[in-house]
Protein backbone atom coordinates (compact mmCIF):
# COMPACT_ATOMS: atom_id res chain seq x y z
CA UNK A 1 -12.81 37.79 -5.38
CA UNK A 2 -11.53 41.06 -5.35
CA UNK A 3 -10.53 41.06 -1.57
CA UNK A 4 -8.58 43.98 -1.32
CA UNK A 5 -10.74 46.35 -2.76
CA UNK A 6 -13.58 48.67 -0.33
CA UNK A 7 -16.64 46.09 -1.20
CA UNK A 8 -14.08 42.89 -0.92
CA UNK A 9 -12.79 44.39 2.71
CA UNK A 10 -16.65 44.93 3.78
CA UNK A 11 -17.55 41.06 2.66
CA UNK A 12 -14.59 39.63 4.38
CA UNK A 13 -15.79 41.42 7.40
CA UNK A 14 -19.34 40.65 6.92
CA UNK A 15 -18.16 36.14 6.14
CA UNK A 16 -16.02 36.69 9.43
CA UNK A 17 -19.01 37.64 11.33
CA UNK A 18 -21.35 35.43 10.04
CA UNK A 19 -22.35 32.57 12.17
CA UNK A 20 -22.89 30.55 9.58
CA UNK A 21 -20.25 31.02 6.97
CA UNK A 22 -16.82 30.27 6.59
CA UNK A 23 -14.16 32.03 4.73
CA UNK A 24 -12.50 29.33 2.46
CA UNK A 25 -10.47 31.83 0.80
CA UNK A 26 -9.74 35.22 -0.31
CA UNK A 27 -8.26 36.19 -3.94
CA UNK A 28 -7.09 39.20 -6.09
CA UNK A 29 -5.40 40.26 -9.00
CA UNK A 30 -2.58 38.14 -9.91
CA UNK A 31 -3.93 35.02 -7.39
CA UNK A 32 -4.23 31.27 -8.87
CA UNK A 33 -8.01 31.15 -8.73
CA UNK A 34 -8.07 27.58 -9.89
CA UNK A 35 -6.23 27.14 -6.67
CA UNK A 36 -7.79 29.16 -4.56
CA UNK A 37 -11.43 28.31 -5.15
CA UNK A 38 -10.81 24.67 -5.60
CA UNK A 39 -12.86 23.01 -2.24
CA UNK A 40 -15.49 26.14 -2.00
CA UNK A 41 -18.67 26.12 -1.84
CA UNK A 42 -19.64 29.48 -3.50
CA UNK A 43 -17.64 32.26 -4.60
CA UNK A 44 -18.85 35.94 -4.46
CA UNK A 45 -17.11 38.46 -6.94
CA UNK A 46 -16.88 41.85 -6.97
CA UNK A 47 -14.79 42.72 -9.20
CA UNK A 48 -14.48 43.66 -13.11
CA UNK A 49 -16.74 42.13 -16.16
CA UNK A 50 -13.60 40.71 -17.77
CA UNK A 51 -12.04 39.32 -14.72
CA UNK A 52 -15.60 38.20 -13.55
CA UNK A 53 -16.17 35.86 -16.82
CA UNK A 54 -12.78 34.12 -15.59
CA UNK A 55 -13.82 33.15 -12.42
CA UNK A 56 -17.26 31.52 -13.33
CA UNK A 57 -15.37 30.02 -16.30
CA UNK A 58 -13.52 28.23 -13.31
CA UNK A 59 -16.84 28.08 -11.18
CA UNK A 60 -18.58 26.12 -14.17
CA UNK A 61 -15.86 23.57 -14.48
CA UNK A 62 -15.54 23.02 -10.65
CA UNK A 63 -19.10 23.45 -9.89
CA UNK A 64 -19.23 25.81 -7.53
CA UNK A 65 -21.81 28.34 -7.16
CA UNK A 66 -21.28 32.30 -7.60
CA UNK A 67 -22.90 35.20 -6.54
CA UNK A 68 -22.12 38.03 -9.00
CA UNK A 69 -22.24 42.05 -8.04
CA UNK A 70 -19.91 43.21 -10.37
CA UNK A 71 -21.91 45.65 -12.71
CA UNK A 72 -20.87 46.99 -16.14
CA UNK A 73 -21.36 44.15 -18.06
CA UNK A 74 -22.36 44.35 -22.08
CA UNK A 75 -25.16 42.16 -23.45
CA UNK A 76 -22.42 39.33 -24.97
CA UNK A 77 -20.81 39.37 -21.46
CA UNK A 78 -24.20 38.74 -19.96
CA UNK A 79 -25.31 36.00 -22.74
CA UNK A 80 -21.60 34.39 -21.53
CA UNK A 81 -22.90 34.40 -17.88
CA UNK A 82 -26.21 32.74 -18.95
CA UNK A 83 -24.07 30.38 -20.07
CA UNK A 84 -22.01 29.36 -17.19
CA UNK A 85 -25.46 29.28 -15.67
CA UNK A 86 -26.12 26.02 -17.41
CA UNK A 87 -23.42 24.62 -15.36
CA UNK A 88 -23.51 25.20 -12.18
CA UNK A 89 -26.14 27.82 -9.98
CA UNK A 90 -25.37 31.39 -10.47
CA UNK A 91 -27.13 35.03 -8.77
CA UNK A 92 -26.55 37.85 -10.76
CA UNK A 93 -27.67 40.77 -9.26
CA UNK A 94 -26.42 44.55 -10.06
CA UNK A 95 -27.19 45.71 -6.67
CA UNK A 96 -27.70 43.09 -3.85
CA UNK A 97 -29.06 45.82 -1.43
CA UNK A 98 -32.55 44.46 0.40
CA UNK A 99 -34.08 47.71 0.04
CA UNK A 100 -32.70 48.69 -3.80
CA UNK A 101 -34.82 45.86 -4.83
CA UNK A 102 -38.06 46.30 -2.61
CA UNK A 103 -37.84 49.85 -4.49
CA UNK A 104 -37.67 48.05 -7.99
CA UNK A 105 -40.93 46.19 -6.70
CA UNK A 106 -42.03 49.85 -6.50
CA UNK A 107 -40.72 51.15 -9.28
CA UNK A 108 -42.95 48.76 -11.57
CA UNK A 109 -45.78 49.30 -9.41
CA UNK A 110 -45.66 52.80 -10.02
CA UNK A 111 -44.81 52.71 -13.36
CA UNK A 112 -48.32 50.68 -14.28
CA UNK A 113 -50.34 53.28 -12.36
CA UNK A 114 -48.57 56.58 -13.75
CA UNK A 115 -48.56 55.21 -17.55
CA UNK A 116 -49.79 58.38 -18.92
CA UNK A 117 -49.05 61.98 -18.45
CA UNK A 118 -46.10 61.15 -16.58
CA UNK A 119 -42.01 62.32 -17.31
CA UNK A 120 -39.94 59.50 -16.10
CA UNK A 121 -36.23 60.77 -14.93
CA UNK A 122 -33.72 58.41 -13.08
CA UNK A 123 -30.78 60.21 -11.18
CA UNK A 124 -28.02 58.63 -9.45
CA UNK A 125 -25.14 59.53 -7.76
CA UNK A 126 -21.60 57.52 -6.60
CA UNK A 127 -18.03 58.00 -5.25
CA UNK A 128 -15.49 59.90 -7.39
CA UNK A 129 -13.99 56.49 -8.02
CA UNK A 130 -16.96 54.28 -10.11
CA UNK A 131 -15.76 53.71 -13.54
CA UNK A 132 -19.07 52.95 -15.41
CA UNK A 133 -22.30 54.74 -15.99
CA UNK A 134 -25.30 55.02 -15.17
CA UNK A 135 -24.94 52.67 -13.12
CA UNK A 136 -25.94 49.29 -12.92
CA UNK A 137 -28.63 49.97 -10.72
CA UNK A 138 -30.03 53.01 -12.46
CA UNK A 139 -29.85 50.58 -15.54
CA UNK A 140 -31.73 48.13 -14.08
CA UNK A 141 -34.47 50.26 -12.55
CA UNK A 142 -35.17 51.79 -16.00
CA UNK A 143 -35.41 48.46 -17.05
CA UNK A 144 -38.17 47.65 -14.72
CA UNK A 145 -40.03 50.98 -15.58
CA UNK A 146 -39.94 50.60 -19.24
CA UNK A 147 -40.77 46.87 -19.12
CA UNK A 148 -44.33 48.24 -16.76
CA UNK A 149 -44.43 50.48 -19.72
CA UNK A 150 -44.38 48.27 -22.38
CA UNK A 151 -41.16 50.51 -23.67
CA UNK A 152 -37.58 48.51 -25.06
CA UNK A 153 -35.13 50.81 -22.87
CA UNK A 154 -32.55 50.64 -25.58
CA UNK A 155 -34.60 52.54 -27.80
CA UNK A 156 -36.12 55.10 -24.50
CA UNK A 157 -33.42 55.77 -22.95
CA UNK A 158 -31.76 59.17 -22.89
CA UNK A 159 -28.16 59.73 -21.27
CA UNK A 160 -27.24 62.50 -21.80
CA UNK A 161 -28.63 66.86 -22.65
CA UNK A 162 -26.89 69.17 -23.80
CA UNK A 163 -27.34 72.59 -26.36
CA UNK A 164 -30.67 72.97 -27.92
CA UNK A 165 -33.15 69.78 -27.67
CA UNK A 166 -36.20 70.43 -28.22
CA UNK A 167 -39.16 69.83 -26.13
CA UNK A 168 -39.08 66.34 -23.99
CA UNK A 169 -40.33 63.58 -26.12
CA UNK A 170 -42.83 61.73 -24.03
CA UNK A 171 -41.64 57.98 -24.76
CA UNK A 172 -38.19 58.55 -23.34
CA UNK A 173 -36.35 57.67 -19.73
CA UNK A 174 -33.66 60.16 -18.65
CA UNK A 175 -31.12 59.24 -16.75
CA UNK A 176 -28.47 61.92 -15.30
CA UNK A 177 -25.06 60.86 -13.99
CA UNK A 178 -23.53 62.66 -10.71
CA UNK A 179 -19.59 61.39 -9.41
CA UNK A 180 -18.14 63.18 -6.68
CA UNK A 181 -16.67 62.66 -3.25
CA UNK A 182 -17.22 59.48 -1.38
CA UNK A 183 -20.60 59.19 -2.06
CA UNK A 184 -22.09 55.30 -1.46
CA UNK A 185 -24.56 55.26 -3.85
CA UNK A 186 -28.30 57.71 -4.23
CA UNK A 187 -30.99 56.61 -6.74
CA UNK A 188 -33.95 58.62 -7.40
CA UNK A 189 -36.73 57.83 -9.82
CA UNK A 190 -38.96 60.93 -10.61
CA UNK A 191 -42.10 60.69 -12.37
CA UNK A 192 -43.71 63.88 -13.73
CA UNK A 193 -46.57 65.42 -14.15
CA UNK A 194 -48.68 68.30 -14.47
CA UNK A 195 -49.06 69.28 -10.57
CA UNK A 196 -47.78 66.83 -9.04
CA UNK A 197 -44.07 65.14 -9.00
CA UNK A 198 -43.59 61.40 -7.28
CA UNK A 199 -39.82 60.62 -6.22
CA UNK A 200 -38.95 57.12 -5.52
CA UNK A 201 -35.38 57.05 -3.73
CA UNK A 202 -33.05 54.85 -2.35
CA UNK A 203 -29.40 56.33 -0.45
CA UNK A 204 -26.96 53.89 1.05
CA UNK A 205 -24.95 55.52 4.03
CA UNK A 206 -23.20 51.87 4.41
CA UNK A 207 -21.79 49.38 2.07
CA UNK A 208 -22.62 46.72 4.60
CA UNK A 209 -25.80 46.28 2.77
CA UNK A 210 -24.54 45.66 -0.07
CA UNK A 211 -22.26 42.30 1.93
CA UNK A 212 -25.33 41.33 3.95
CA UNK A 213 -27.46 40.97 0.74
CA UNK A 214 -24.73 39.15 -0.71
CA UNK A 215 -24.51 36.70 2.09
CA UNK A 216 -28.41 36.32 1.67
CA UNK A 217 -27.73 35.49 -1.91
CA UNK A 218 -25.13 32.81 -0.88
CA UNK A 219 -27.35 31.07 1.83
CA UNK A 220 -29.95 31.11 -1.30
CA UNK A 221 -27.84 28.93 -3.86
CA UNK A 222 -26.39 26.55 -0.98
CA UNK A 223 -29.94 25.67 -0.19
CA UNK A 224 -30.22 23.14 -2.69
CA UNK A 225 -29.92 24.96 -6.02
CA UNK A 226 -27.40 23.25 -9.09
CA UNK A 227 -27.84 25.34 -11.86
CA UNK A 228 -29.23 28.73 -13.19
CA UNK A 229 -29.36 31.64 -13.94
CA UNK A 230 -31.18 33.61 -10.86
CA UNK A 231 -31.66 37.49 -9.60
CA UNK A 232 -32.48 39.11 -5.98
CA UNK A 233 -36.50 38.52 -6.74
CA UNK A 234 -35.51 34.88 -6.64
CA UNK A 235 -33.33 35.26 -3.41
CA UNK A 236 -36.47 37.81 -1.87
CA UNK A 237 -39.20 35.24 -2.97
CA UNK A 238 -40.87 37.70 -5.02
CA UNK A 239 -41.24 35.43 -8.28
CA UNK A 240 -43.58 33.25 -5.77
């Protein structure tokens, strides 16, 4: 889904190469999807939240299996793709990078060890393009560090500074928002503290990662799963 735009390009590439994967079909904007994905055996979508919840509508009734990277999703849109999950076997991932989520492994390591005395800010940084923010993967990487914290993100979380704010209140995760050229995608996690400063990063150079994880996530749901809900510690084995 979403062929003709720069991560739907880089998975057609990536299915073409694989040795074993076929490409049933690719659709866009304006394409019968009923159509299209009828006969597949899992559809990958990278496309828009709204456009998304259409295709795995379809996916559920035909029971085919989806691998989700679109990102900007609210928590109804979410509860909707728990849902679908019920039907037929879904991975939902905001970043399907390898290394993004060895570094959320990190991240929650880190954030159980440096639980006191500790500033937590998370800066990322995309292409002039990227319509939502922070992104998902900043999102999810707070979420990680505030659940080792014991913290509810939607109550810690600061987006934005500005004027006269006082002095930092200890409990809360900044994030800080940079769009400019053609950048891939940079995420840095800082923590801190009085002497001492720990920065957790992760830089694409190449949005092949981001297909080749994807891939891994397909070869994950044709192995045998039916239904659920599942994320990239499932497809990495890292929830045993």
């Amino acid at each position: 889904m979403g062929a003709s735009g720069r991560m739907g390009k880089m998975l057609v590439e990536a299915v073409e190469a694989a040795g074993d994967c076929a490409l049933h079909v690719t659709l866009d904007k304006g394409d019968d999807v009923r159509a299209g994905l009828a006969g597949a055996d899992v559809m990958i979508d990278f496309t828009r939240p709204e456009a998304t919840l259409v295709h795995l509508a379809v996916c559920a009734e035909l029971g085919i299996k989806a691998v989700v990277g679109t990102t900007g999703f609210d928590e109804a849109q979410k509860a909707e793709i728990a849902r679908f999950a019920e039907r037929t076997a879904i991975v939902f991932a905001p970043n399907m990078s390898v290394g993004v989520n060895v570094v959320l492994k990190l991240l929650d390591m880190a954030a159980r060890a440096l639980n006191e005395g500790y500033d937590i800010e998370i800066v990322e940084a995309h292409h002039r393009m990227k319509v939502d923010a922070p992104s998902g993967t900043a999102l999810q990487m707070g979420q990680v560090v505030a659940g080792a914290l014991g913290r509810d993100l939607k109550t810690s979380a600061v987006y934005g500074r500005e004027g006269v704010t006082g002095a930092r209140d200890p409990s809360t995760i900044g994030f800080a928002t940079v769009r400019g050229g053609d950048i891939i995608g940079d995420h840095t996690v800082l923590f801190a503290g009085i002497g001492e400063r720990i920065e957790v990063s992760h830089k694409a150079t190449n949005r092949t990662i981001y297909a080749q994880g994807s891939l891994r996530c397909a070869r994950f749901l044709a192995g045998g799963k039916k239904a659920g809900l599942f994320g990239m510690n499932d497809v990495l084995g890292f929830n045993g």
